[in-house]
Protein backbone atom coordinates (compact mmCIF):
# COMPACT_ATOMS: atom_id res chain seq x y z
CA UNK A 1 71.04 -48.07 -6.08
CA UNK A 2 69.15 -50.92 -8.03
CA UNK A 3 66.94 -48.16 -9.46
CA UNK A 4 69.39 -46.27 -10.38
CA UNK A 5 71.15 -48.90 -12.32
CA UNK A 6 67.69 -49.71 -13.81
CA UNK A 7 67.35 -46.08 -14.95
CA UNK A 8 70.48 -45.99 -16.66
CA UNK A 9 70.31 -49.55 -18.53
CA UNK A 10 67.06 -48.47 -19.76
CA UNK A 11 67.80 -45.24 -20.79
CA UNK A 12 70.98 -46.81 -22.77
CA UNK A 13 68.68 -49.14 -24.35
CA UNK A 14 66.42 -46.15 -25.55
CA UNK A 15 69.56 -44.34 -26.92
CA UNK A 16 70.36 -47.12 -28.45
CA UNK A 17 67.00 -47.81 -30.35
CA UNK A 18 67.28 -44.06 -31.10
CA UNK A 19 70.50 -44.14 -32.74
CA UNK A 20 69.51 -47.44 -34.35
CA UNK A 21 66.86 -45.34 -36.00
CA UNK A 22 63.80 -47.53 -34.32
CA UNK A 23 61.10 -45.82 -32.72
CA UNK A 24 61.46 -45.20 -28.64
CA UNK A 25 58.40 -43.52 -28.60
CA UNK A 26 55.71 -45.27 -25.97
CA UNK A 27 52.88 -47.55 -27.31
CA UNK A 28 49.63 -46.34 -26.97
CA UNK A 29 47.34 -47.63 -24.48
CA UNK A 30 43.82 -48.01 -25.27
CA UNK A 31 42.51 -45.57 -22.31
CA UNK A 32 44.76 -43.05 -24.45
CA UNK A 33 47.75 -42.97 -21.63
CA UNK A 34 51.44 -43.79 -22.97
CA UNK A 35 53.05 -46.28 -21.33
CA UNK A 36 56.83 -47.49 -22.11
CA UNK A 37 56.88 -51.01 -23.26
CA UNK A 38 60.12 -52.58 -21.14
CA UNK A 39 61.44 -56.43 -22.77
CA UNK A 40 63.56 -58.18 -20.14
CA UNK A 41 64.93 -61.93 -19.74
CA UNK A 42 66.95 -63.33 -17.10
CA UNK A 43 69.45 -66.36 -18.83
CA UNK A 44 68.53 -68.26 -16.04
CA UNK A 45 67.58 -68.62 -12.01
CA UNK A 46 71.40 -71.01 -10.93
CA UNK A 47 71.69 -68.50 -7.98
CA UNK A 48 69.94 -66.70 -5.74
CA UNK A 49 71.25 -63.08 -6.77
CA UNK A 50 69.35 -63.87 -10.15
CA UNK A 51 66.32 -64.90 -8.87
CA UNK A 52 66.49 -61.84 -6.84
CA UNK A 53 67.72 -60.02 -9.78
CA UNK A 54 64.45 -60.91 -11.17
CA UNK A 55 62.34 -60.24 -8.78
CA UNK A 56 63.51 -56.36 -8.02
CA UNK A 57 62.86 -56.01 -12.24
CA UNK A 58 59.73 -57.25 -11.96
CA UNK A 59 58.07 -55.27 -9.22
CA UNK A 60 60.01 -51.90 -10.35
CA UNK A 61 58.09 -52.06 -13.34
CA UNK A 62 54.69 -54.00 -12.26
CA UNK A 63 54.33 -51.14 -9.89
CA UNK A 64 54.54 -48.53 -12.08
CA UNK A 65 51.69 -47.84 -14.42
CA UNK A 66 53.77 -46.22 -17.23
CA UNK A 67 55.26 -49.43 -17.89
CA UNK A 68 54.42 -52.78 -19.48
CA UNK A 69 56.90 -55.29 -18.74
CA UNK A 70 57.33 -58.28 -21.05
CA UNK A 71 59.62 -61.07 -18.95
CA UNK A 72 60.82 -64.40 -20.58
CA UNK A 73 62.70 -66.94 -18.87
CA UNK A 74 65.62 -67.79 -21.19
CA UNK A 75 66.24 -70.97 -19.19
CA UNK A 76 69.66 -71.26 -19.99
């Protein structure tokens, strides 16, 4: 179910790039393969559902070689 709410916040985030007229085209990786630049940050780690929350974003898109995942810690 995680995944699946995953899916859907980032294909609402690419519709709304689209309709923001911004590219949601992938970057180009330098062996040539596209891969989908994904920006997430987590407001903060005060309980353990975000620190989980965290960690399940993390390794859904470390583990997949389509994606680069840029995290930042808002810390509060």
């Amino acid at each position: 179910m995680k995944k699946g709410l995953l899916f859907l916040f980032i294909v609402s985030m690419a519709m709304s790039a689209y309709a923001n007229g911004t590219s949601d085209a992938p970057a180009a990786a330098a062996d040539g393969e596209k891969k989908w630049v994904v920006g997430f940050s987590q407001i903060g780690s005060e309980s353990e559902w975000r620190t989980a929350n965290t960690i399940s974003v993390q390794n859904t898109f470390n583990d997949d070689p389509s994606f680069i995942l840029i995290y930042s810690d808002a810390q509060q």
